[in-house]
N, C-alpha and C. Protein backbone atom coordinates (compact mmCIF):
# COMPACT_ATOMS: atom_id res chain seq x y z
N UNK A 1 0.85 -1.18 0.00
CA UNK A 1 0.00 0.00 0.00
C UNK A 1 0.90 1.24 0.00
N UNK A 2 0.42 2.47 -0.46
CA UNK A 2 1.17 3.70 -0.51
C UNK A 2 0.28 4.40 -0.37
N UNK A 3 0.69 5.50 0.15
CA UNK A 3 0.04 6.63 0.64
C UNK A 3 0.14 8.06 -0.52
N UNK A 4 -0.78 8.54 -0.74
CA UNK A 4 -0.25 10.12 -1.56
C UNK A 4 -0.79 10.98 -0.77
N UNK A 5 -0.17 12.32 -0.95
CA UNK A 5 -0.81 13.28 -0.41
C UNK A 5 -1.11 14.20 -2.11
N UNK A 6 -2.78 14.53 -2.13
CA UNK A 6 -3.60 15.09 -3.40
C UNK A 6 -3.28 16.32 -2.92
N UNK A 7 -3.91 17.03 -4.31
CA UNK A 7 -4.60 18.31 -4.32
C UNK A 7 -5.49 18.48 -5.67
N UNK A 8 -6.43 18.88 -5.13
CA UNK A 8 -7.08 19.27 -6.51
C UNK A 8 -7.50 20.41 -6.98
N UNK A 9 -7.46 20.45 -8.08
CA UNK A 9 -7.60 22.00 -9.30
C UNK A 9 -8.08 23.31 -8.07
N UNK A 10 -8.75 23.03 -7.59
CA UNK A 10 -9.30 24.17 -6.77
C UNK A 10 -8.85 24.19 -5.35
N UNK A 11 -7.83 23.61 -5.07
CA UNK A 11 -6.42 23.66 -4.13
C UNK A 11 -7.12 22.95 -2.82
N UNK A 12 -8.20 22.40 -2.66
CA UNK A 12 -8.64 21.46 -1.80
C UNK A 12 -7.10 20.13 -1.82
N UNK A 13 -6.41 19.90 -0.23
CA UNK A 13 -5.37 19.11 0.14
C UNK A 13 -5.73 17.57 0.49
N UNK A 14 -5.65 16.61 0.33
CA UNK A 14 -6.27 15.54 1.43
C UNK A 14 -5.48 14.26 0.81
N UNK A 15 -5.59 12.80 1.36
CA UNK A 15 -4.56 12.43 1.08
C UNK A 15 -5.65 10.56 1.19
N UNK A 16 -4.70 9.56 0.33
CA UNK A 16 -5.71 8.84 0.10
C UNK A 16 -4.66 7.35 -0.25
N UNK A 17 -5.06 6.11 0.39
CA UNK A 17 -4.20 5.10 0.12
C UNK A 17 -4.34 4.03 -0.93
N UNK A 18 -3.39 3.69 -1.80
CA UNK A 18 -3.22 3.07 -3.16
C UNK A 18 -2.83 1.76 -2.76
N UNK A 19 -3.05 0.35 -3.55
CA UNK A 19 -2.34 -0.77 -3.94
C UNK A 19 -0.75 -0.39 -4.43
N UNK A 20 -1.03 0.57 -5.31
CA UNK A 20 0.89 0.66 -5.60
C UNK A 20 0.32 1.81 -7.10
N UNK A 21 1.77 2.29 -6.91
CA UNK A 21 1.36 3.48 -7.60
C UNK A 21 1.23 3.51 -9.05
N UNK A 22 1.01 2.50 -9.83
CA UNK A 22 0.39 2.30 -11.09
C UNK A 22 -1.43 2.42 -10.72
N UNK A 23 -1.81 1.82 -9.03
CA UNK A 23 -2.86 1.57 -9.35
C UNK A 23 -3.83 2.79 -9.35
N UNK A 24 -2.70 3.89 -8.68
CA UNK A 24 -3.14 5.18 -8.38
C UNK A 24 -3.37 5.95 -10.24
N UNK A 25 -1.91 5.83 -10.99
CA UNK A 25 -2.46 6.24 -12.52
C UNK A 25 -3.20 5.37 -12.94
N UNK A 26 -4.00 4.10 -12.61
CA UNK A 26 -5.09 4.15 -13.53
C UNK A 26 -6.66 4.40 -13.37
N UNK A 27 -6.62 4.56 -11.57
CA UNK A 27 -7.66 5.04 -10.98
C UNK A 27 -8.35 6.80 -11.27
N UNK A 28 -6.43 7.62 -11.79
CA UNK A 28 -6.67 8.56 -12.13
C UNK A 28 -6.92 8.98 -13.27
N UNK A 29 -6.13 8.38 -14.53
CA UNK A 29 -6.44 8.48 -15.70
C UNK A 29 -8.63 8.19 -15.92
N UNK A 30 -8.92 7.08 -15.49
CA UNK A 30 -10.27 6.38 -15.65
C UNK A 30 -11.24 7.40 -14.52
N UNK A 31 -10.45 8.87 -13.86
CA UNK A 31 -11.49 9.84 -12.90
C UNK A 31 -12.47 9.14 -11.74
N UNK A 32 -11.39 7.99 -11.10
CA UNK A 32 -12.13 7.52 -10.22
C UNK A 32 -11.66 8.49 -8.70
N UNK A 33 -10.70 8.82 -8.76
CA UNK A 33 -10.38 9.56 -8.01
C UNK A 33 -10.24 11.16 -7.71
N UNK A 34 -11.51 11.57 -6.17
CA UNK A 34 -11.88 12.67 -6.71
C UNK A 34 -11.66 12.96 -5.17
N UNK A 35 -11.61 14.95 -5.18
CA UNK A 35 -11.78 15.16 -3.68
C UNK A 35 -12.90 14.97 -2.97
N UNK A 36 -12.60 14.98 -2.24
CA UNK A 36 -13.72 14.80 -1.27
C UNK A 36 -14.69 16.04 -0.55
N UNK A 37 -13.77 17.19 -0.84
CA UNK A 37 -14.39 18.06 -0.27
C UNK A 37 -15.18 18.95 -1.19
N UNK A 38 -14.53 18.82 -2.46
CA UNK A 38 -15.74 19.45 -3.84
C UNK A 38 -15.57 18.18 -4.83
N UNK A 39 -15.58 17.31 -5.07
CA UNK A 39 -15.99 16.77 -5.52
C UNK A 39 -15.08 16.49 -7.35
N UNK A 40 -13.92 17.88 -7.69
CA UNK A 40 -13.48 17.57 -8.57
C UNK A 40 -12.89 16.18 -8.93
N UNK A 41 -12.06 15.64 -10.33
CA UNK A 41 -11.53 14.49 -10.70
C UNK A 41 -10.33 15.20 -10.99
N UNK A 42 -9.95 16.55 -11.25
CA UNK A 42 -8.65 17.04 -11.75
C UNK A 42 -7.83 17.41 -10.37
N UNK A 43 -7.53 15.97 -9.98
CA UNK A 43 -6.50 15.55 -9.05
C UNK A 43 -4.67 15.13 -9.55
N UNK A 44 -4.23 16.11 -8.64
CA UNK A 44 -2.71 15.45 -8.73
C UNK A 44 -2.36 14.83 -7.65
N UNK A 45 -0.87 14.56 -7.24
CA UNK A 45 -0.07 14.23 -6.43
C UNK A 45 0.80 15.76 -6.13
N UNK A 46 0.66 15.81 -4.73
CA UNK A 46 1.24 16.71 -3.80
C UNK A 46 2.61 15.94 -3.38
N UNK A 47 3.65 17.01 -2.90
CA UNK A 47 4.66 17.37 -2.89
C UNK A 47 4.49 16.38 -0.82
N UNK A 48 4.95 15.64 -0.82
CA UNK A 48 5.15 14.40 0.34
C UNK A 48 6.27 14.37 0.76
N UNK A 49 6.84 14.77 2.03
CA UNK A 49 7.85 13.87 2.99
C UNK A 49 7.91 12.70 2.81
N UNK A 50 8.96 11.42 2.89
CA UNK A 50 9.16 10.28 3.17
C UNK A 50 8.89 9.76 4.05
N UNK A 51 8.63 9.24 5.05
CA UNK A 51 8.80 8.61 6.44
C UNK A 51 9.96 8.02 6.36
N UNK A 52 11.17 8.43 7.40
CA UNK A 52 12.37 7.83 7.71
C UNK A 52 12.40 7.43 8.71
N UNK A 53 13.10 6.31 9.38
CA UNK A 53 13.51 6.10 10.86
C UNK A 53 14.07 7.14 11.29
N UNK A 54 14.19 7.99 12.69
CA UNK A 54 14.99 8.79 12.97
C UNK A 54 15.88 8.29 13.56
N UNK A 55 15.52 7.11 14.80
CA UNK A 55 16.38 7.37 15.78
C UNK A 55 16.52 5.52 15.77
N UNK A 56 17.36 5.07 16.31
CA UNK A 56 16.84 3.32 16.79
C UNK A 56 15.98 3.36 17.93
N UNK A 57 15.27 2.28 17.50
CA UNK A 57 13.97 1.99 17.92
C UNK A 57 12.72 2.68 17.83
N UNK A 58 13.15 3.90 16.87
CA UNK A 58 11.82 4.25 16.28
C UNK A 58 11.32 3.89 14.56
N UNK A 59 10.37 3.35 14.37
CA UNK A 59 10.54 2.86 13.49
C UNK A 59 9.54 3.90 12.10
N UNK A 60 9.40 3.86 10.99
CA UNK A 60 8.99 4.96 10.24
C UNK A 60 7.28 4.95 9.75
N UNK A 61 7.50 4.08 10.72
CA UNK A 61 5.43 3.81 10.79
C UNK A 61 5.21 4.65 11.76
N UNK A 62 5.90 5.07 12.91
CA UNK A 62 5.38 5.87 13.89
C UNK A 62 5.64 7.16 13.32
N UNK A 63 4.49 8.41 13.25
CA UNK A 63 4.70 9.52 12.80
C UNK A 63 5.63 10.25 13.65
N UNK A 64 6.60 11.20 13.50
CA UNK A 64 7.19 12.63 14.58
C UNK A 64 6.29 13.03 15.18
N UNK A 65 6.47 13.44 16.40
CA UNK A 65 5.69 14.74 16.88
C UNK A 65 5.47 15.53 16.01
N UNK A 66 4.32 16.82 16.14
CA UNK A 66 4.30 17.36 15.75
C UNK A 66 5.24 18.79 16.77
N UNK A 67 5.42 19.66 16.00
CA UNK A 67 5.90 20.90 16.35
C UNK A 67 4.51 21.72 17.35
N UNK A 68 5.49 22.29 18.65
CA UNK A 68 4.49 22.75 19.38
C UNK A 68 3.37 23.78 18.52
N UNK A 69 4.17 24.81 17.73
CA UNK A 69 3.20 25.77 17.60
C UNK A 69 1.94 24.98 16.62
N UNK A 70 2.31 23.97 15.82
CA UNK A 70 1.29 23.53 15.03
C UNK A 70 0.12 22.69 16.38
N UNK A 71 0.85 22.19 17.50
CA UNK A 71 -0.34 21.43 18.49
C UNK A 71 -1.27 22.66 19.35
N UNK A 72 -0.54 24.11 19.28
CA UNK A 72 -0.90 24.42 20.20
C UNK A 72 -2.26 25.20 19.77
N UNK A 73 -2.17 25.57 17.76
CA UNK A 73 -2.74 26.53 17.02
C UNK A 73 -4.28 26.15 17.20
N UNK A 74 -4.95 27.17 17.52
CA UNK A 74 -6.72 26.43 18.67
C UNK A 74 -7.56 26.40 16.94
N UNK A 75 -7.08 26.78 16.05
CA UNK A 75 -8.20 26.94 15.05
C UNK A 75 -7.38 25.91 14.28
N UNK A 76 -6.41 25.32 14.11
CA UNK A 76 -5.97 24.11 12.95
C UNK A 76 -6.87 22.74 13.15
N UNK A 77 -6.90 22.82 14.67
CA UNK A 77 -7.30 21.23 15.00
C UNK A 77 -8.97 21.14 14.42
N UNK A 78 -9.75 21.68 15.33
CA UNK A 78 -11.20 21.79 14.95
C UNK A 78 -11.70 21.95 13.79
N UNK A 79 -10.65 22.93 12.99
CA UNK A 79 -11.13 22.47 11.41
C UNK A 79 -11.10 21.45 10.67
N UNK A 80 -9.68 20.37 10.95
CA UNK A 80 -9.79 19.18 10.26
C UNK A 80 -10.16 18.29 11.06
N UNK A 81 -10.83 18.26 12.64
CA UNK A 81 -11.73 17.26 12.80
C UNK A 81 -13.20 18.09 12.38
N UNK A 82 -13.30 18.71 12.19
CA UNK A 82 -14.73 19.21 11.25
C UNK A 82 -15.07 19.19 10.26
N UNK A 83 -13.82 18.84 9.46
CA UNK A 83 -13.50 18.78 8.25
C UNK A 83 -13.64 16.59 7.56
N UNK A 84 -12.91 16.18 8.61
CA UNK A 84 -13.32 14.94 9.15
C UNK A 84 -14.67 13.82 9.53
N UNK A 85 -15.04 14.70 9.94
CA UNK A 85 -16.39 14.29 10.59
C UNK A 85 -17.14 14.43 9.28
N UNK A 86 -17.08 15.60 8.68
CA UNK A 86 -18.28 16.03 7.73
C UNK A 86 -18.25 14.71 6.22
N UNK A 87 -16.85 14.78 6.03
CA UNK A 87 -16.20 13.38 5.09
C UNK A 87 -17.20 12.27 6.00
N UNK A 88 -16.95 11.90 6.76
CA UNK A 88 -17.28 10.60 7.49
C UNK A 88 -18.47 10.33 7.15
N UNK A 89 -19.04 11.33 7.73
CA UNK A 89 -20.83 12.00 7.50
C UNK A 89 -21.30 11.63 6.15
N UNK A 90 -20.80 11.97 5.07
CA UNK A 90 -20.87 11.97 3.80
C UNK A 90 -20.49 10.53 3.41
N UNK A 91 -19.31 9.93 3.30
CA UNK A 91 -18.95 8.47 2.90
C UNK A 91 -20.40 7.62 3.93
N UNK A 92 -20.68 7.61 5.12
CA UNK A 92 -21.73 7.04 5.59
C UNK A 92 -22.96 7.11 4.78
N UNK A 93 -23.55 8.33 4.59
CA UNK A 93 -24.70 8.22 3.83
C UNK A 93 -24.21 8.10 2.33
N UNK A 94 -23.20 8.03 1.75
CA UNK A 94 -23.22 7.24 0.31
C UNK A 94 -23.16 5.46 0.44
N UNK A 95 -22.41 5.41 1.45
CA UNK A 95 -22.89 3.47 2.41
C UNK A 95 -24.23 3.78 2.25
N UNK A 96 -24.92 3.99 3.13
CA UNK A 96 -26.32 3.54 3.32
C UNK A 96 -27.53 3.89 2.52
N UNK A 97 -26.80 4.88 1.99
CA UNK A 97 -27.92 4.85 0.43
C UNK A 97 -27.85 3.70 -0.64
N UNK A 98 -26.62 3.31 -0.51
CA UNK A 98 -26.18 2.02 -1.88
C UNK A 98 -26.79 0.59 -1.04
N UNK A 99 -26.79 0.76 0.21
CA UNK A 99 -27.22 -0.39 1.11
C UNK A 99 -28.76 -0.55 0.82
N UNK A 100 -29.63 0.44 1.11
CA UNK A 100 -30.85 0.66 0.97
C UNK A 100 -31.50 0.40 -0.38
N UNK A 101 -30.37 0.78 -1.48
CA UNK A 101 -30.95 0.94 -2.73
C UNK A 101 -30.78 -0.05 -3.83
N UNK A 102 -29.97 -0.83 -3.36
CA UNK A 102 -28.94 -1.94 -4.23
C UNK A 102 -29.69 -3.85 -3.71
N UNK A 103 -29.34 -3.97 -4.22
CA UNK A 103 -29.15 -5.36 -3.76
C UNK A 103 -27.74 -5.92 -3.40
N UNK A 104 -27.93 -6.94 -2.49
CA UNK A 104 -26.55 -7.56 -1.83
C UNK A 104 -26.69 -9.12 -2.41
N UNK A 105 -25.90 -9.30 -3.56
CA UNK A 105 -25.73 -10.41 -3.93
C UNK A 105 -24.07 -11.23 -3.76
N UNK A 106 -23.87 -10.67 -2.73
CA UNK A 106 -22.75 -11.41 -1.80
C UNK A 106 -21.51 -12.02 -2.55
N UNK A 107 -21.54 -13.16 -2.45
CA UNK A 107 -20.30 -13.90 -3.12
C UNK A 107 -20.63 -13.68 -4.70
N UNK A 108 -21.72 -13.89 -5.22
CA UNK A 108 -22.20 -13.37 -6.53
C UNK A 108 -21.70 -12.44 -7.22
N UNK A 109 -21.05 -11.24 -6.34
CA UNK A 109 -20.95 -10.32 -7.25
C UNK A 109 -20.35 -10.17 -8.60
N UNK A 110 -18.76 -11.04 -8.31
CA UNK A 110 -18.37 -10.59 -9.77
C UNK A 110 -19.46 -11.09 -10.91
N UNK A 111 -19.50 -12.39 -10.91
CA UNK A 111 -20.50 -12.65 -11.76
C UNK A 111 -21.68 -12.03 -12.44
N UNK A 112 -22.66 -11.80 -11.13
CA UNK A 112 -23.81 -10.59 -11.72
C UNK A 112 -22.97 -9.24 -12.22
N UNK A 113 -22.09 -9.02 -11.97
CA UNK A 113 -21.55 -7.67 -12.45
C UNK A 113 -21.22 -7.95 -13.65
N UNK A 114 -20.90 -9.29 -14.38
CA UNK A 114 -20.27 -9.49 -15.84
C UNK A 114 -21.40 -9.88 -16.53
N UNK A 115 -22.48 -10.77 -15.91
CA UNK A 115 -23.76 -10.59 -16.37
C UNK A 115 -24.50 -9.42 -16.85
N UNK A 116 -24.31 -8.40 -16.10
CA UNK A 116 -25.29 -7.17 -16.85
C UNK A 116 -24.01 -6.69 -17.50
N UNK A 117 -22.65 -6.40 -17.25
CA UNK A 117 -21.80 -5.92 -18.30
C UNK A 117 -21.92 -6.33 -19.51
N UNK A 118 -22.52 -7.98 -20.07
CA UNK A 118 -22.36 -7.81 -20.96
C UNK A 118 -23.97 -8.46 -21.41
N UNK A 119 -24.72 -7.77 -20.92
CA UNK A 119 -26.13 -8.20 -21.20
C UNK A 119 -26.59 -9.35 -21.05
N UNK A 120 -26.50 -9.84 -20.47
CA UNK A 120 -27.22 -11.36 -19.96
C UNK A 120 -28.48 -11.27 -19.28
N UNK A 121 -28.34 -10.20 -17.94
CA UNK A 121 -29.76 -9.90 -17.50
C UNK A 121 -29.62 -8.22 -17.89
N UNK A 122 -30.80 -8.33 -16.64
CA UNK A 122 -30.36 -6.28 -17.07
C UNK A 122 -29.81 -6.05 -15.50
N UNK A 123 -29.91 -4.71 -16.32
CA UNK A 123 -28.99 -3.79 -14.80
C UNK A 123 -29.65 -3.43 -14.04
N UNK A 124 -29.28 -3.71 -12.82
CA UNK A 124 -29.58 -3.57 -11.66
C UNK A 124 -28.55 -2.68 -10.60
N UNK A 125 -28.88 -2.10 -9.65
CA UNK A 125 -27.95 -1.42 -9.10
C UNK A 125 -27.74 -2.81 -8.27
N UNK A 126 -26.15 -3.44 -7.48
CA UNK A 126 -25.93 -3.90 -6.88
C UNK A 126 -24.39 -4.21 -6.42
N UNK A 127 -24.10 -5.01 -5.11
CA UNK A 127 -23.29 -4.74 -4.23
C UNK A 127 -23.29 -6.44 -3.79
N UNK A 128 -21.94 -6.23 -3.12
CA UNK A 128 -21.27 -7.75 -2.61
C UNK A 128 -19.84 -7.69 -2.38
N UNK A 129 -19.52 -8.94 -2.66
CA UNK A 129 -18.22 -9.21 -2.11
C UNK A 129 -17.25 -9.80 -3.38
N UNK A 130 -16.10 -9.02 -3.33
CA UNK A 130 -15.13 -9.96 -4.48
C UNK A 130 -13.42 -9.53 -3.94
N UNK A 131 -12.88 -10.33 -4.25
CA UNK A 131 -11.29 -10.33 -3.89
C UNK A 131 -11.04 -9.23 -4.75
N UNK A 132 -9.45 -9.20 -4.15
CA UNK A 132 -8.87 -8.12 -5.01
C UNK A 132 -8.79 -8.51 -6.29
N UNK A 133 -8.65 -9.64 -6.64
CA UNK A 133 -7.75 -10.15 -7.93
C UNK A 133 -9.34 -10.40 -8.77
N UNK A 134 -10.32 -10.74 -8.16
CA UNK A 134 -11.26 -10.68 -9.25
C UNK A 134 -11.89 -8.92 -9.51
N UNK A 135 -12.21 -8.27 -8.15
CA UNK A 135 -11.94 -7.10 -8.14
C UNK A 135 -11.59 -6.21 -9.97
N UNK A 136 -9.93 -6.71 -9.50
CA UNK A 136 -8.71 -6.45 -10.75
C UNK A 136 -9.78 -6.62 -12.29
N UNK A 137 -9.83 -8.19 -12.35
CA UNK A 137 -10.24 -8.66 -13.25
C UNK A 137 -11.75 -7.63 -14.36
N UNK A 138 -12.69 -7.94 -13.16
CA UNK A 138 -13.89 -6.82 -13.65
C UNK A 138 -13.50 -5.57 -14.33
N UNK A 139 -12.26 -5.01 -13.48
CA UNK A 139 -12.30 -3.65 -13.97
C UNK A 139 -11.26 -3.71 -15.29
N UNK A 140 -10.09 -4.69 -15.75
CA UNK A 140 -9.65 -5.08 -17.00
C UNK A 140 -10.74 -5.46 -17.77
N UNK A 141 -11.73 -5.96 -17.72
CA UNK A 141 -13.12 -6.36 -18.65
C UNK A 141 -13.75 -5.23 -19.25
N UNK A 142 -13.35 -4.07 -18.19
CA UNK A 142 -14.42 -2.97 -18.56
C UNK A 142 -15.58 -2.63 -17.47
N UNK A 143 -15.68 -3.69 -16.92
CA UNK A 143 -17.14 -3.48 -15.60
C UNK A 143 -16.72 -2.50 -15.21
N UNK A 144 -17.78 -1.78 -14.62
CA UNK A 144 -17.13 -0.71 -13.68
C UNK A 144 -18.08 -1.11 -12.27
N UNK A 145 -17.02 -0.78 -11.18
CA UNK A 145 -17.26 -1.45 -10.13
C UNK A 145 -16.21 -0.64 -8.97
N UNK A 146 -16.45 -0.14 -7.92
CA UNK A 146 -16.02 0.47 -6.59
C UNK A 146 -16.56 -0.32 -5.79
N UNK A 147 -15.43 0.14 -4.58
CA UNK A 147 -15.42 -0.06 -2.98
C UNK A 147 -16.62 0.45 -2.50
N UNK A 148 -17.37 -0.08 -1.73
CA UNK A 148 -18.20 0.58 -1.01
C UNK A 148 -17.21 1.23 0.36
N UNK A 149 -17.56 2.18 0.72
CA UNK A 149 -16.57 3.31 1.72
C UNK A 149 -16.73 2.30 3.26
N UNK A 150 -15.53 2.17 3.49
CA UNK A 150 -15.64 1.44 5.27
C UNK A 150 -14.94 2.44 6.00
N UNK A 151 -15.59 2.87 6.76
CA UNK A 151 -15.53 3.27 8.09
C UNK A 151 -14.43 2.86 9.14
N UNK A 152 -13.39 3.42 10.08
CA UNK A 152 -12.88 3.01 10.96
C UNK A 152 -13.76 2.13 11.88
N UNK A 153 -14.79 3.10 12.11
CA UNK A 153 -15.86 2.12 13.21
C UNK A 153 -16.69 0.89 12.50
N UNK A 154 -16.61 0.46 11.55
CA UNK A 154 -17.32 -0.34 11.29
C UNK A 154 -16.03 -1.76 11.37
N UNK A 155 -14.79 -1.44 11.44
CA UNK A 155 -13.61 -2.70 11.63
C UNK A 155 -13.64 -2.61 13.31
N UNK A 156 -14.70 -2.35 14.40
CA UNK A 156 -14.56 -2.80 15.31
C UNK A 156 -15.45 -3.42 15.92
């Protein structure tokens, strides 16, 4: 997995995790990837620090501190947990609208998804479960097919 840090056309910042960074150009080329906070597709890649080890026994999964004046600044924090929340808010009700509105044909999915891709039944809005590698597969076919959005709280 890799991490980028975006920006898009209208200078909205936010940052979003990839399989590997081909999978990021073809998610971007095909405008699957958009901000979140307006909604554009004319997304780049922002200008990113590395994560290094600093010291022994710290290892480069653990972030630095941050710098006091950035912990101490009373208007940075509340905006991006407000900023946070409102994302959350939003990915939730695009979950539970596709939940409500779709059908859950479970292990089925790739299948029904190549079924109406290539006319066998008709289309239906719907949702399920598929590995990465069939995942892969659908979207080399042409299906078009996304993640439904998971939640931190929903992995507990």
């Amino acid at each position: 997995m890799i991490r980028y840090n975006l920006r898009c056309d209208r200078g909205h910042g936010f940052e979003s995790w990839f399989q590997s960074s081909s999978a990021y150009d073809s998610q971007a080329r095909r405008k699957l990837v958009s901000c979140p906070v307006c909604g554009s597709v004319k997304v780049d890649k922002a200008i990113m620090a590395p994560q290094i080890a600093r010291k022994k026994g710290h290892d480069a999964s653990t972030p630095p501190a941050a710098p006091a004046e950035a912990t101490d600044s009373p208007s940075a924090m509340p905006l991006m947990l407000a900023q946070e929340r409102e994302l959350r808010s939003k990915l939730k009700e695009l979950r539970d609208h596709i939940v409500k509105n779709a059908d859950n044909v479970g292990e089925k999915f790739p299948a029904e998804a190549r079924k109406m891709h290539y006319g066998d039944i008709e289309h239906r809005p719907i949702y399920g479960e598929a590995s990465p590698a069939e995942a892969r597969a659908l979207i080399d076919e042409g299906v078009e097919v996304a993640p439904l959005p998971v939640l931190p709280e929903d992995r507990n």
